[in-house]
PDB file of N, CA and C in Angstrom:
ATOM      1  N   UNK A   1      58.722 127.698  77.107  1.00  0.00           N
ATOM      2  CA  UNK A   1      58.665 127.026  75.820  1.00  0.00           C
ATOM      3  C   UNK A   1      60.061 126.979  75.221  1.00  0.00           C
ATOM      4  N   UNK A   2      59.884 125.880  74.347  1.00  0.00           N
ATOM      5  CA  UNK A   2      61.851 125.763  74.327  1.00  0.00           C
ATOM      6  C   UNK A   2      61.676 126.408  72.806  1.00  0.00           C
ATOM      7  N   UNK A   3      63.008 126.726  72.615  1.00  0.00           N
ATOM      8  CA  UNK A   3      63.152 127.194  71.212  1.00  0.00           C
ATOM      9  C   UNK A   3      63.598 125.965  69.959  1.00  0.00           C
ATOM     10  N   UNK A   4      63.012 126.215  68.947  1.00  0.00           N
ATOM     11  CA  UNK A   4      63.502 125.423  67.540  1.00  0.00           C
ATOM     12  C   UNK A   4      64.695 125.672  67.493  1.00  0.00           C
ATOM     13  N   UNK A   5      65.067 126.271  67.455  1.00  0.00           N
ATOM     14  CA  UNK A   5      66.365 127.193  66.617  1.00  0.00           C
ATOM     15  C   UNK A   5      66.736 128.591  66.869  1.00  0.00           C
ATOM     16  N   UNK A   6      67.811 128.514  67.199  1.00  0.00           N
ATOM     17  CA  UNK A   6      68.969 130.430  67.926  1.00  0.00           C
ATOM     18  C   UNK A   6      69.521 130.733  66.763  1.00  0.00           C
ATOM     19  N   UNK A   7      69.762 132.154  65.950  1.00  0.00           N
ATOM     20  CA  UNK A   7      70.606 132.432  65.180  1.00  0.00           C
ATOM     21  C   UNK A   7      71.619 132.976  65.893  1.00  0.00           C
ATOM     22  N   UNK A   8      72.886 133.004  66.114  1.00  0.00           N
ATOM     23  CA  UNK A   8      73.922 133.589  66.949  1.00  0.00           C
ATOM     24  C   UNK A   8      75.483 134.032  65.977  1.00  0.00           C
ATOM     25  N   UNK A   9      75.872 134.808  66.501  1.00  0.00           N
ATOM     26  CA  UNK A   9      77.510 134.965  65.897  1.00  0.00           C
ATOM     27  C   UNK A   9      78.500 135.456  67.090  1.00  0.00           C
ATOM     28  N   UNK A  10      80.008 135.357  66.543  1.00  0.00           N
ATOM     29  CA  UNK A  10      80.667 135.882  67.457  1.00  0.00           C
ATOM     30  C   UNK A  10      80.306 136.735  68.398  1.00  0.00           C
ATOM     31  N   UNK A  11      80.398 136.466  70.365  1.00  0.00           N
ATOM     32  CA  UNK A  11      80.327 137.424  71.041  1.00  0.00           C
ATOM     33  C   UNK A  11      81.826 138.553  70.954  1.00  0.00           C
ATOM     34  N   UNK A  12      81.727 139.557  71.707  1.00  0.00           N
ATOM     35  CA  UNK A  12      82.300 140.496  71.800  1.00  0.00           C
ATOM     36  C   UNK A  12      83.881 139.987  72.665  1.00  0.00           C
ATOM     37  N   UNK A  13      83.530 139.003  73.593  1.00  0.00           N
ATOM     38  CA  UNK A  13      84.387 138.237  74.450  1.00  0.00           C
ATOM     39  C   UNK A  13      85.108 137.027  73.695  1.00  0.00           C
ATOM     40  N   UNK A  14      84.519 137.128  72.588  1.00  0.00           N
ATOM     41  CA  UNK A  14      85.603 136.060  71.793  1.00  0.00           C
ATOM     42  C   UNK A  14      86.731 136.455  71.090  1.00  0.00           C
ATOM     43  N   UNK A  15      87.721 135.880  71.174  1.00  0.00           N
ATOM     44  CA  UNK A  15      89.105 136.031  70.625  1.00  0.00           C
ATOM     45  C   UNK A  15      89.053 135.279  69.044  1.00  0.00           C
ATOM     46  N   UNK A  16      89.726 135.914  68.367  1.00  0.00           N
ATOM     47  CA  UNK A  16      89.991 135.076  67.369  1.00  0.00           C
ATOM     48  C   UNK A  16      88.924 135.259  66.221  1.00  0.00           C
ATOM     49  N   UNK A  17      89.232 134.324  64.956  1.00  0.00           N
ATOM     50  CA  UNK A  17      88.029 134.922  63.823  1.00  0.00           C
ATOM     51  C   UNK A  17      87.014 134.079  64.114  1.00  0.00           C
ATOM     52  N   UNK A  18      86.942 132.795  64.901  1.00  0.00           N
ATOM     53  CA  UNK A  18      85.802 132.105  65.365  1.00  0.00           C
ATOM     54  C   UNK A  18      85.972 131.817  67.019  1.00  0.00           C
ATOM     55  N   UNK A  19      84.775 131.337  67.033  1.00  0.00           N
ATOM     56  CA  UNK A  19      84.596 130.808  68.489  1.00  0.00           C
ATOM     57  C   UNK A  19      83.923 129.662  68.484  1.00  0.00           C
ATOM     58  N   UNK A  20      84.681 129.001  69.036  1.00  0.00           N
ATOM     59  CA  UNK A  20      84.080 127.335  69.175  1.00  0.00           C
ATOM     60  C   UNK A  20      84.180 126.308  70.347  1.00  0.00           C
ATOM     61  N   UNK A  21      83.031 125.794  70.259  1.00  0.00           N
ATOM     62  CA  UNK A  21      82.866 125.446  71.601  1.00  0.00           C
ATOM     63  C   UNK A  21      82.333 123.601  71.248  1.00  0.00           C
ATOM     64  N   UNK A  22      82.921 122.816  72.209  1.00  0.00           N
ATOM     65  CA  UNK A  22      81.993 120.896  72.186  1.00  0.00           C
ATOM     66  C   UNK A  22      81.083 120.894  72.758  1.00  0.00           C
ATOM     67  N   UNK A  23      80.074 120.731  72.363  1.00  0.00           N
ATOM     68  CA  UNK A  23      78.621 120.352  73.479  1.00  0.00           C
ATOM     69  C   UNK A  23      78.423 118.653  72.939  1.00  0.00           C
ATOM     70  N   UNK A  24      78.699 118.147  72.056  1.00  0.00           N
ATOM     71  CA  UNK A  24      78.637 116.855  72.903  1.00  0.00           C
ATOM     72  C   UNK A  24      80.173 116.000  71.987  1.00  0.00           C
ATOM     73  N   UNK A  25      80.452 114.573  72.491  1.00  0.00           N
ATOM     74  CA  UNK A  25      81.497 113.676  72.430  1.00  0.00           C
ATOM     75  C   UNK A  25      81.913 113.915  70.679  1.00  0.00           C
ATOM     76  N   UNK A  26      82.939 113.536  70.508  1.00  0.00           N
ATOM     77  CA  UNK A  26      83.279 113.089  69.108  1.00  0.00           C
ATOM     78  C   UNK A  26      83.411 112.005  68.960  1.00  0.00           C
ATOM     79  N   UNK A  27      83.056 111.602  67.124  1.00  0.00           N
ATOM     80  CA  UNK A  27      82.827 110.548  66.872  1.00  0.00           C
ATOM     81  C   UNK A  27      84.060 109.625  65.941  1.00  0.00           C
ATOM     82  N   UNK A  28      84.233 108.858  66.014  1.00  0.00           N
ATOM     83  CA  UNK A  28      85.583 108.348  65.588  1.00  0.00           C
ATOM     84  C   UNK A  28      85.327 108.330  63.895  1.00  0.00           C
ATOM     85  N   UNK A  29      86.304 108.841  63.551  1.00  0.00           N
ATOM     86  CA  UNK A  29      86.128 109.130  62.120  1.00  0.00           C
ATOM     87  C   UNK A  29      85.751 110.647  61.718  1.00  0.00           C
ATOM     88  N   UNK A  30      84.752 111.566  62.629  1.00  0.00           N
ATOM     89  CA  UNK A  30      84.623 112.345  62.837  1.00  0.00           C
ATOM     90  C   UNK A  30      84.630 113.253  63.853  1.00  0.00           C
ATOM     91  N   UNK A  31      86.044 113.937  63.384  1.00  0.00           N
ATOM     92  CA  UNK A  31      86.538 114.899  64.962  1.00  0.00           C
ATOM     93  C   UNK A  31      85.482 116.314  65.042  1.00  0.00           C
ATOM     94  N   UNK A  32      84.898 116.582  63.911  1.00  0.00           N
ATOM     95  CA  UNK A  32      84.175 117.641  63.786  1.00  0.00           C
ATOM     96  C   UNK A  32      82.466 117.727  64.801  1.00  0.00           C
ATOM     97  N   UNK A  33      82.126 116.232  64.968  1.00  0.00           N
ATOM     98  CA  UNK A  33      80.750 116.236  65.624  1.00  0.00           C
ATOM     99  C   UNK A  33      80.497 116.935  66.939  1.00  0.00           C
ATOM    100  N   UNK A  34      79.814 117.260  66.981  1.00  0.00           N
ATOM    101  CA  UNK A  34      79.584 118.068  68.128  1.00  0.00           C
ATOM    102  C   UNK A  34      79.951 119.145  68.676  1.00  0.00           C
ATOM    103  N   UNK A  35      80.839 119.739  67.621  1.00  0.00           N
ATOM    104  CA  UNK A  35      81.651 120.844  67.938  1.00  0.00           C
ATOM    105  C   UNK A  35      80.728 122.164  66.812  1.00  0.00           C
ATOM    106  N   UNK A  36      80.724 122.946  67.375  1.00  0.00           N
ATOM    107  CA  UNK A  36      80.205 124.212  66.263  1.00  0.00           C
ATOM    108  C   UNK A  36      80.814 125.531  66.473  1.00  0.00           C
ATOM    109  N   UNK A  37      80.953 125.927  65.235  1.00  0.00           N
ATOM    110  CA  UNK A  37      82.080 127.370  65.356  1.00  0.00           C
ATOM    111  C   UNK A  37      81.268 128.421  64.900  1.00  0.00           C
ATOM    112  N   UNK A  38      81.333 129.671  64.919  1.00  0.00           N
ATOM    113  CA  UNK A  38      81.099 130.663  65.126  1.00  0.00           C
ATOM    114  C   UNK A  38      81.971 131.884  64.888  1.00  0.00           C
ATOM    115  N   UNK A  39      81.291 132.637  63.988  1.00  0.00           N
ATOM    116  CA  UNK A  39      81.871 133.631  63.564  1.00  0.00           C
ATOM    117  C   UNK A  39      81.386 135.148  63.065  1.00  0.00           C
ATOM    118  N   UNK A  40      82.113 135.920  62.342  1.00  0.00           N
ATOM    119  CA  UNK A  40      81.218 136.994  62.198  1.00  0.00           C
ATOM    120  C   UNK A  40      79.473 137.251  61.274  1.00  0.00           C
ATOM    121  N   UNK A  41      79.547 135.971  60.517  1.00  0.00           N
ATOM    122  CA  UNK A  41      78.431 135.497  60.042  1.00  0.00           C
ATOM    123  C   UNK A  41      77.494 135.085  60.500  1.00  0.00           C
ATOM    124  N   UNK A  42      76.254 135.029  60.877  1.00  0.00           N
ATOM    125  CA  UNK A  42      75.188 134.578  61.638  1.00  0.00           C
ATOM    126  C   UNK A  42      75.299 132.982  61.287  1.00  0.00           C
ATOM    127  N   UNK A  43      75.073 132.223  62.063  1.00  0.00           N
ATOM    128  CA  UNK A  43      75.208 130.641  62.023  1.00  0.00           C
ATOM    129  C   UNK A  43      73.587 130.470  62.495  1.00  0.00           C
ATOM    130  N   UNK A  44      72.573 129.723  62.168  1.00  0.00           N
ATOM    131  CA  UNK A  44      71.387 128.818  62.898  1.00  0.00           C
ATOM    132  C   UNK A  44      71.757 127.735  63.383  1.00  0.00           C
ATOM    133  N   UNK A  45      71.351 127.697  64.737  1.00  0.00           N
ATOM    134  CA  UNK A  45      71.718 126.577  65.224  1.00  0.00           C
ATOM    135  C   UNK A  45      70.362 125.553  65.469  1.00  0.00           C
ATOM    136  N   UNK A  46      70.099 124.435  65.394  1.00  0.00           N
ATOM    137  CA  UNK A  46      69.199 123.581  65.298  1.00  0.00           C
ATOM    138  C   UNK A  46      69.249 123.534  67.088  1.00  0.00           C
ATOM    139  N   UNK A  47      68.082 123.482  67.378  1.00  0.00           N
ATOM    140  CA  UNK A  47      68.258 123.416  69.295  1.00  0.00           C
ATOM    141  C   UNK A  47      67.136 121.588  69.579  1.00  0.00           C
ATOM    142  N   UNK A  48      66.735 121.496  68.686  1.00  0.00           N
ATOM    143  CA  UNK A  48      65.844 120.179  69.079  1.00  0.00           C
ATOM    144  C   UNK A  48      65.918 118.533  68.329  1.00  0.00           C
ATOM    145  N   UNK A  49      67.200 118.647  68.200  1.00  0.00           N
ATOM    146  CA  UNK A  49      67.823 117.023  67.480  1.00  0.00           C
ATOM    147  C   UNK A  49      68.028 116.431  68.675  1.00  0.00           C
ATOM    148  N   UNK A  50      68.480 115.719  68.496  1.00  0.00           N
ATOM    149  CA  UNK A  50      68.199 114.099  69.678  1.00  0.00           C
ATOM    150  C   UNK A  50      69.715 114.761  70.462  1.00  0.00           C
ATOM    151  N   UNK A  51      70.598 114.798  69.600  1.00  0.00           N
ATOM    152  CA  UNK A  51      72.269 115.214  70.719  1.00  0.00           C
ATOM    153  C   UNK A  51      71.533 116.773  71.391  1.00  0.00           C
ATOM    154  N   UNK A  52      71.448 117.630  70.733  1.00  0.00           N
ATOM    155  CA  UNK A  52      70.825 119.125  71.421  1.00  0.00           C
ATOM    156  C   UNK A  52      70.404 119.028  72.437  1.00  0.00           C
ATOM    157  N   UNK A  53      69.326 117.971  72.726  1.00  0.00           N
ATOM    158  CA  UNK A  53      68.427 118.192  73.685  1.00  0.00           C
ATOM    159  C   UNK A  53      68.907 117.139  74.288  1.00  0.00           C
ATOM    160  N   UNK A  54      69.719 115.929  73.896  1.00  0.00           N
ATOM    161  CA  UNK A  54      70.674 114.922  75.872  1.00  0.00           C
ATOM    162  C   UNK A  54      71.200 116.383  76.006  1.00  0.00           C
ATOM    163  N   UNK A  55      72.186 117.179  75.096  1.00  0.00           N
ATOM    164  CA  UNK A  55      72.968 118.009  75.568  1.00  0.00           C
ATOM    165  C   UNK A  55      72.904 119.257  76.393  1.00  0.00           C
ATOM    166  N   UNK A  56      71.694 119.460  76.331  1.00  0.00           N
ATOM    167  CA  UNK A  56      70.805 120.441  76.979  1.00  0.00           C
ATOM    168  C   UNK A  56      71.478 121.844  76.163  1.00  0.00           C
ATOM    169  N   UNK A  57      71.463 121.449  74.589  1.00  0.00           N
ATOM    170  CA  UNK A  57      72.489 123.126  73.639  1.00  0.00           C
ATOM    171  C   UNK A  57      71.856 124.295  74.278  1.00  0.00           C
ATOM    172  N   UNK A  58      70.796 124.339  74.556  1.00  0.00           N
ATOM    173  CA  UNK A  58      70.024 125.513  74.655  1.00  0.00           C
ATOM    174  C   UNK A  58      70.564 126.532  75.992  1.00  0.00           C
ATOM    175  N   UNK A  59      70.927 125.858  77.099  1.00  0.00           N
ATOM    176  CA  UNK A  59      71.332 126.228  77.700  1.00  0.00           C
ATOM    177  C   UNK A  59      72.382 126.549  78.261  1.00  0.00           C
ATOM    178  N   UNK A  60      73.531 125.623  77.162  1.00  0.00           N
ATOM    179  CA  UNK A  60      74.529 126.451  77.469  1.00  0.00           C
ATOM    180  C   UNK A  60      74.891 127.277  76.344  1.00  0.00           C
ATOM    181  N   UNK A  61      74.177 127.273  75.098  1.00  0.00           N
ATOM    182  CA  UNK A  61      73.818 128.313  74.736  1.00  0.00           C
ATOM    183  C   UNK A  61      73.839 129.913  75.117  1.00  0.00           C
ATOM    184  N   UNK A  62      72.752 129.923  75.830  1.00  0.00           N
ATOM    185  CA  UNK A  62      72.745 130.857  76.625  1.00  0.00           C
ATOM    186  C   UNK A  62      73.268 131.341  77.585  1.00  0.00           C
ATOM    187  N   UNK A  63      74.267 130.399  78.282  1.00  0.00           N
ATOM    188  CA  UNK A  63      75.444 130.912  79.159  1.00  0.00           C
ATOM    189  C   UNK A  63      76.419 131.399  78.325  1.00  0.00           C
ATOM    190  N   UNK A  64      76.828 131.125  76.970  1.00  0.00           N
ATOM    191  CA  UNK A  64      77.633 131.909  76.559  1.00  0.00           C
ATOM    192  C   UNK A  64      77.332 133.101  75.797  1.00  0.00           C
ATOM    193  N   UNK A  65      76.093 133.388  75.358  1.00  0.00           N
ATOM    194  CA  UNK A  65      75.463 135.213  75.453  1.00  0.00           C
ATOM    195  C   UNK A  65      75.592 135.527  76.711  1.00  0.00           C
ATOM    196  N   UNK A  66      75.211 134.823  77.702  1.00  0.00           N
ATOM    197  CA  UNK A  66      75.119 135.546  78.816  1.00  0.00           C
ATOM    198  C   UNK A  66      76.646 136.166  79.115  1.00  0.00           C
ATOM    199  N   UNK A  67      77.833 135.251  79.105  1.00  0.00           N
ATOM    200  CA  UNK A  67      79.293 135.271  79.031  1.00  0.00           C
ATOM    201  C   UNK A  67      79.808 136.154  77.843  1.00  0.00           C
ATOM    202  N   UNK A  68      78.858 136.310  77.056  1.00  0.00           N
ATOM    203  CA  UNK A  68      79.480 137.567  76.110  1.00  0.00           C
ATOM    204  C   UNK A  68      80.522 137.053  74.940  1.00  0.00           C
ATOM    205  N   UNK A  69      79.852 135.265  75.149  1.00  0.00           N
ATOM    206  CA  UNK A  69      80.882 134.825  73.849  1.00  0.00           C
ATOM    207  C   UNK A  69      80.395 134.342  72.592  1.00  0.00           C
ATOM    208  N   UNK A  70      78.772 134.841  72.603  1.00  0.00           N
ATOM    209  CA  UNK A  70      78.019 134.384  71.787  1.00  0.00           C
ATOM    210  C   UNK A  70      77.100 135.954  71.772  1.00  0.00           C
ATOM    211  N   UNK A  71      76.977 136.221  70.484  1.00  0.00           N
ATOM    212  CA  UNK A  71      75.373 137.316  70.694  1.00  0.00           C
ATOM    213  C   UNK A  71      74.542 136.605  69.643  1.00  0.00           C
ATOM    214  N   UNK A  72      73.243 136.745  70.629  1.00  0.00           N
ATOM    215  CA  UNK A  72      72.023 136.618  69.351  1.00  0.00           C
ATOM    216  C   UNK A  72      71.867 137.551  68.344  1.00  0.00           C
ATOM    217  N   UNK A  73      71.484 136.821  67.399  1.00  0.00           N
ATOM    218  CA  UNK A  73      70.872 137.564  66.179  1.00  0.00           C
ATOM    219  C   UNK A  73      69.821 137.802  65.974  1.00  0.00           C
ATOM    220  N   UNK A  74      68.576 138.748  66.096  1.00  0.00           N
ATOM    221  CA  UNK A  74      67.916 138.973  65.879  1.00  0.00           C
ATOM    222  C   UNK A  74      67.084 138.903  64.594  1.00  0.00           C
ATOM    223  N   UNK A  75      65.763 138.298  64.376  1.00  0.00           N
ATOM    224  CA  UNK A  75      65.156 138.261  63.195  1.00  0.00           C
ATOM    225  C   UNK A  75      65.593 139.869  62.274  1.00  0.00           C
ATOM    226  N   UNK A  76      65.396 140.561  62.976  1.00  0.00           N
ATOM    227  CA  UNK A  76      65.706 142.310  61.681  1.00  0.00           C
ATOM    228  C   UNK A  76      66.988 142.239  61.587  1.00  0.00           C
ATOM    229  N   UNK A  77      68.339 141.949  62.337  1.00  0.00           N
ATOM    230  CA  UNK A  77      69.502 142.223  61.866  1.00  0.00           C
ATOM    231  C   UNK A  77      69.894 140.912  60.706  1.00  0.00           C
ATOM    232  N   UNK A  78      69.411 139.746  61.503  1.00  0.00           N
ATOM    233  CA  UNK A  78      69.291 138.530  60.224  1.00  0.00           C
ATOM    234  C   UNK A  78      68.806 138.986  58.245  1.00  0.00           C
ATOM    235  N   UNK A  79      67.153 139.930  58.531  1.00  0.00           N
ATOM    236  CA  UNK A  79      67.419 139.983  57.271  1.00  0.00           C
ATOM    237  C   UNK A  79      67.803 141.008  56.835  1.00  0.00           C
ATOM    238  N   UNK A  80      68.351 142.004  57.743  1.00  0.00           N
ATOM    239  CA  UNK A  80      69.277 143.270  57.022  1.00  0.00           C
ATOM    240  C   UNK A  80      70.774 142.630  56.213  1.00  0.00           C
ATOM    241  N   UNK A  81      71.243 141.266  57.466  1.00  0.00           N
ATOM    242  CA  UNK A  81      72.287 140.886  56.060  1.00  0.00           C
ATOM    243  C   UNK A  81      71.792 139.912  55.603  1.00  0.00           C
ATOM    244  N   UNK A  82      70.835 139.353  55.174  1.00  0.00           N
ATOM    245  CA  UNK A  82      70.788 139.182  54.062  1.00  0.00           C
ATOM    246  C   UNK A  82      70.390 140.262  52.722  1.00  0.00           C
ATOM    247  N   UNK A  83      70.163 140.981  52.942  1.00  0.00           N
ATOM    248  CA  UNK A  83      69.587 141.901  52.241  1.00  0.00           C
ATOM    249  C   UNK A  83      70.923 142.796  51.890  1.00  0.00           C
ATOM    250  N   UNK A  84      72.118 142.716  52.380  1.00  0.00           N
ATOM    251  CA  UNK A  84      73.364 143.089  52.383  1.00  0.00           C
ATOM    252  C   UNK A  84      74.249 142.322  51.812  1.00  0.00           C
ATOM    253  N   UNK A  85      73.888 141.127  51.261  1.00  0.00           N
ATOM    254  CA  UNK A  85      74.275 139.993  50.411  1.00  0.00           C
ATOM    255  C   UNK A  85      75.351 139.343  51.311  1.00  0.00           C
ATOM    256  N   UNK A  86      74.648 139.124  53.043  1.00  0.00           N
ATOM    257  CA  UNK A  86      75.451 138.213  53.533  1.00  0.00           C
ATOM    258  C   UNK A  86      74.583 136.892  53.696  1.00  0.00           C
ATOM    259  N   UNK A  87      75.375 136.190  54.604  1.00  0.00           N
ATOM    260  CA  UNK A  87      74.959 134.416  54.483  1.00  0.00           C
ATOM    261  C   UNK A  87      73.592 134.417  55.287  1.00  0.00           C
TER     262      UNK A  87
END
């Protein structure tokens, strides 16, 4: 079953205060499309919009937890920060 939506933040293997990666083309006028960054903040990522799924996000998604450049977030650590007055 595919997923709606991954909460994820910086893996451990990422350099830098974000990590960012293109999963699909950019759009003229907008250099930002398709690109999503990542950081020490939990980000949701939408996995079932029309680009996600040509792009197959989900899975490379998961090659980069698997690669250690992405970790999931878990529903309890999600609302511990929020409950910590993070995003």
């Amino acid at each position: 079953m595919a997923l709606k939506s991954i909460t994820v933040t910086k893996g451990p293997a990422a350099s830098g205060k974000t990590f960012g990666f293109r999963f699909g083309p950019k759009r003229p006028g907008n250099s930002s499309a398709g690109k999503i960054e990542v950081g020490e903040d939990p980000v949701k990522i939408d996995l079932q919009s029309q680009q996600a799924t040509r792009a197959n996000l989900e899975g490379q998604i998961s090659d980069l937890i698997v690669r250690k450049y992405l970790q999931k977030v878990s529903a309890e650590e999600l609302t511990e920060t929020v409950q910590r007055g993070g995003k």
